[in-house]
Protein backbone atom coordinates (compact mmCIF):
# COMPACT_ATOMS: atom_id res chain seq x y z
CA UNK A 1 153.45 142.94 65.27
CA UNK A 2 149.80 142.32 66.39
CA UNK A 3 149.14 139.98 63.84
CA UNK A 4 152.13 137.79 65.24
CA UNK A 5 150.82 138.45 68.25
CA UNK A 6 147.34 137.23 67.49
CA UNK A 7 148.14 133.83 64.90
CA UNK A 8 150.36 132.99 68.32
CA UNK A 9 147.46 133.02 69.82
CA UNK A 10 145.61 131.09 67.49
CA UNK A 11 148.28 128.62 67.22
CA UNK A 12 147.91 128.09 71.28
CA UNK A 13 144.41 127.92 71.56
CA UNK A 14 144.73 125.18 68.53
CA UNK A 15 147.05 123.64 70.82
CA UNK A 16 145.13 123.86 73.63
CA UNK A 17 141.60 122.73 72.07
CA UNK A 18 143.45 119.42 70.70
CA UNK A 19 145.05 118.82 73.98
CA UNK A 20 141.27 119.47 75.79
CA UNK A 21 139.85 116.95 73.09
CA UNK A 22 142.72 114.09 74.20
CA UNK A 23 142.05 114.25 77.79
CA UNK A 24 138.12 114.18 76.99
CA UNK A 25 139.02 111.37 74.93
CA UNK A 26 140.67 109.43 77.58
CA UNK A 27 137.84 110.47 79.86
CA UNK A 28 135.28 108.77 78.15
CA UNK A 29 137.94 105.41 77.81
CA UNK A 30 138.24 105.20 81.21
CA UNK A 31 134.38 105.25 81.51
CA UNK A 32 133.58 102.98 79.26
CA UNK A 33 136.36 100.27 80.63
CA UNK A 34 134.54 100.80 84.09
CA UNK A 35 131.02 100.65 82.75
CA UNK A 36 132.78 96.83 80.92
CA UNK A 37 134.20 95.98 84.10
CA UNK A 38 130.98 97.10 86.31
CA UNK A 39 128.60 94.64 83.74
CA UNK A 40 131.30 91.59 83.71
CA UNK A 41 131.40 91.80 87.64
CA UNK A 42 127.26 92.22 88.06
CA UNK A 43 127.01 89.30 85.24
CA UNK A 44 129.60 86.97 87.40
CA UNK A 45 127.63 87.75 90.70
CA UNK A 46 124.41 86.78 89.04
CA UNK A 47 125.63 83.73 88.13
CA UNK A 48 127.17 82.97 90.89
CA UNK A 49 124.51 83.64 93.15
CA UNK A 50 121.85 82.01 90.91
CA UNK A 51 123.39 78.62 90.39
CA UNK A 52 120.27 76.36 92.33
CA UNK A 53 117.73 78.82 90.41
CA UNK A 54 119.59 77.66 87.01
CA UNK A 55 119.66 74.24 87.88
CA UNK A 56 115.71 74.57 89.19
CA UNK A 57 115.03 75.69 85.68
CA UNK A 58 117.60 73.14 83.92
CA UNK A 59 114.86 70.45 86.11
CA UNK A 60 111.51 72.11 84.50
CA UNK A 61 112.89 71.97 81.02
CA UNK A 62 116.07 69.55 80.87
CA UNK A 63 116.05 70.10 77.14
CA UNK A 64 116.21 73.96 77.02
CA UNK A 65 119.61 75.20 75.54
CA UNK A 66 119.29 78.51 77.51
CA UNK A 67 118.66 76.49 80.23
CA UNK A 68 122.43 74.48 79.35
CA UNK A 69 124.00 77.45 78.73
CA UNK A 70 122.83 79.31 82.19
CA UNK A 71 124.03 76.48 84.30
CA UNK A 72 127.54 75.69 82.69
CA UNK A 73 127.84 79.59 82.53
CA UNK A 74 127.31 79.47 86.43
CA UNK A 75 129.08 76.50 87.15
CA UNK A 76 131.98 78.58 85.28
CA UNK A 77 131.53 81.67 88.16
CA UNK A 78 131.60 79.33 91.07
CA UNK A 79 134.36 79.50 93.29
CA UNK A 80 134.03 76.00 95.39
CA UNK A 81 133.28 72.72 93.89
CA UNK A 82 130.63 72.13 96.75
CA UNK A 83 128.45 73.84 94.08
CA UNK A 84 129.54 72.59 90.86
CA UNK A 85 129.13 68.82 92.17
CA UNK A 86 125.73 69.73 93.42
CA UNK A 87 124.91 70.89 89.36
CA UNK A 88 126.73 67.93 88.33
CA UNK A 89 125.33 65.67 89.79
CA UNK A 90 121.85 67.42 89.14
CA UNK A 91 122.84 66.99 85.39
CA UNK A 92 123.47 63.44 85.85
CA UNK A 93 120.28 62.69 87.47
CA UNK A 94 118.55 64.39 84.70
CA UNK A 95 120.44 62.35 82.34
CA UNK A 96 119.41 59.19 84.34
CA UNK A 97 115.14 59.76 83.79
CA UNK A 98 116.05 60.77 80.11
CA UNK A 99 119.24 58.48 79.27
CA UNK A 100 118.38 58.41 75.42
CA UNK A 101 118.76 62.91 75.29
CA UNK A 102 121.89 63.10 73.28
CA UNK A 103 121.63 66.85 74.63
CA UNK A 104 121.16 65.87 78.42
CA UNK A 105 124.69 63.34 77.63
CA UNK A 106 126.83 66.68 76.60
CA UNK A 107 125.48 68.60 78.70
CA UNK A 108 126.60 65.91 81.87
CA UNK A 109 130.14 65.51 79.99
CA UNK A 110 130.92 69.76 79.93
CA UNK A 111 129.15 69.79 83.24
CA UNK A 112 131.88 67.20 84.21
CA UNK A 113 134.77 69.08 83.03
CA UNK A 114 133.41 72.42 85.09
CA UNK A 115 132.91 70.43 88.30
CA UNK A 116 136.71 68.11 88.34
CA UNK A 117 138.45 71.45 86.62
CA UNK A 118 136.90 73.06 89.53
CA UNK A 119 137.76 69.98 92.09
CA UNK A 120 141.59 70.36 90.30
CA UNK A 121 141.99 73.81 90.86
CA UNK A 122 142.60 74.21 87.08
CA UNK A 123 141.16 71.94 83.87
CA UNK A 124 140.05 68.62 83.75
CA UNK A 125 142.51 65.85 83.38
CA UNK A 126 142.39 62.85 81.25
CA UNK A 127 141.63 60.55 84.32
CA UNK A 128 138.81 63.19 85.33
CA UNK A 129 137.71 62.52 81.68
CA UNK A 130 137.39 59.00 82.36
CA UNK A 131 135.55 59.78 85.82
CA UNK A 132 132.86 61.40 83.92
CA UNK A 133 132.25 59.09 80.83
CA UNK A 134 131.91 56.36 84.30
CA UNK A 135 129.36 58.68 86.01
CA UNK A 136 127.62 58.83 82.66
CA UNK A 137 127.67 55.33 81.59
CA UNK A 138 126.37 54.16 85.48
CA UNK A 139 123.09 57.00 85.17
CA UNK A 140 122.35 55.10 81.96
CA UNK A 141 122.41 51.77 83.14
């Protein structure tokens, strides 16, 4: 009888370790999903915040890719188009002292897109498409 008595309790604390092991499991899920969430939400309020510093940079070296890549990432994280016409137009007056920068000309067209999606309230439209290829073509006149 104490041998049943004691593989019960084996069986239970077996039970009880794997059940343990699952909550420390989900535990450490949770965590890391706030620890994701915590970096996306300090990443988006850097960029938000830091849109004239990107475009300051994007000025001292118009032909930086980081530089690109900082400013439409920001332009992404703004919430008004106030700001994302102010980089826009930024881009296109870069694009204006440098009109032969193949680089500087996609950069003003995605730049475009961010700044009427923004003005939309979703993506840019085929007519906002045609807005921007006009904005271009009059900086490189």
């Amino acid at each position: 009888m104490t041998i049943e008595i004691v593989l019960i309790a084996i069986v239970a604390l077996i039970f009880l370790v794997q059940w343990l092991d699952s909550l420390e499991t989900e535990r450490r899920a949770r965590r890391a999903k706030e620890q994701a969430e915590h970096r996306q939400l300090m990443e988006m309020l850097k960029y938000q915040d830091s849109l004239k510093d990107f475009v300051g940079r994007l000025r001292e070296m118009p032909l930086d890719p980081s530089a690109h890549g900082d400013v439409l990432k920001s332009m992404g994280f703004q919430t008004n188009a106030g700001a994302t016409g102010f980089a826009y137009e930024s881009v296109l007056a870069l694009l204006a002292q440098q009109p032969q920068e193949t680089l500087l000309r996609q950069l003003a067209l995605k730049a475009g897109r961010i700044h009427y999606g923004k003005v939309r309230g979703g993506e840019a439209s085929f007519e906002d498409e045609q807005r921007i290829m006009n904005d271009i073509q009059v900086r490189l006149m």
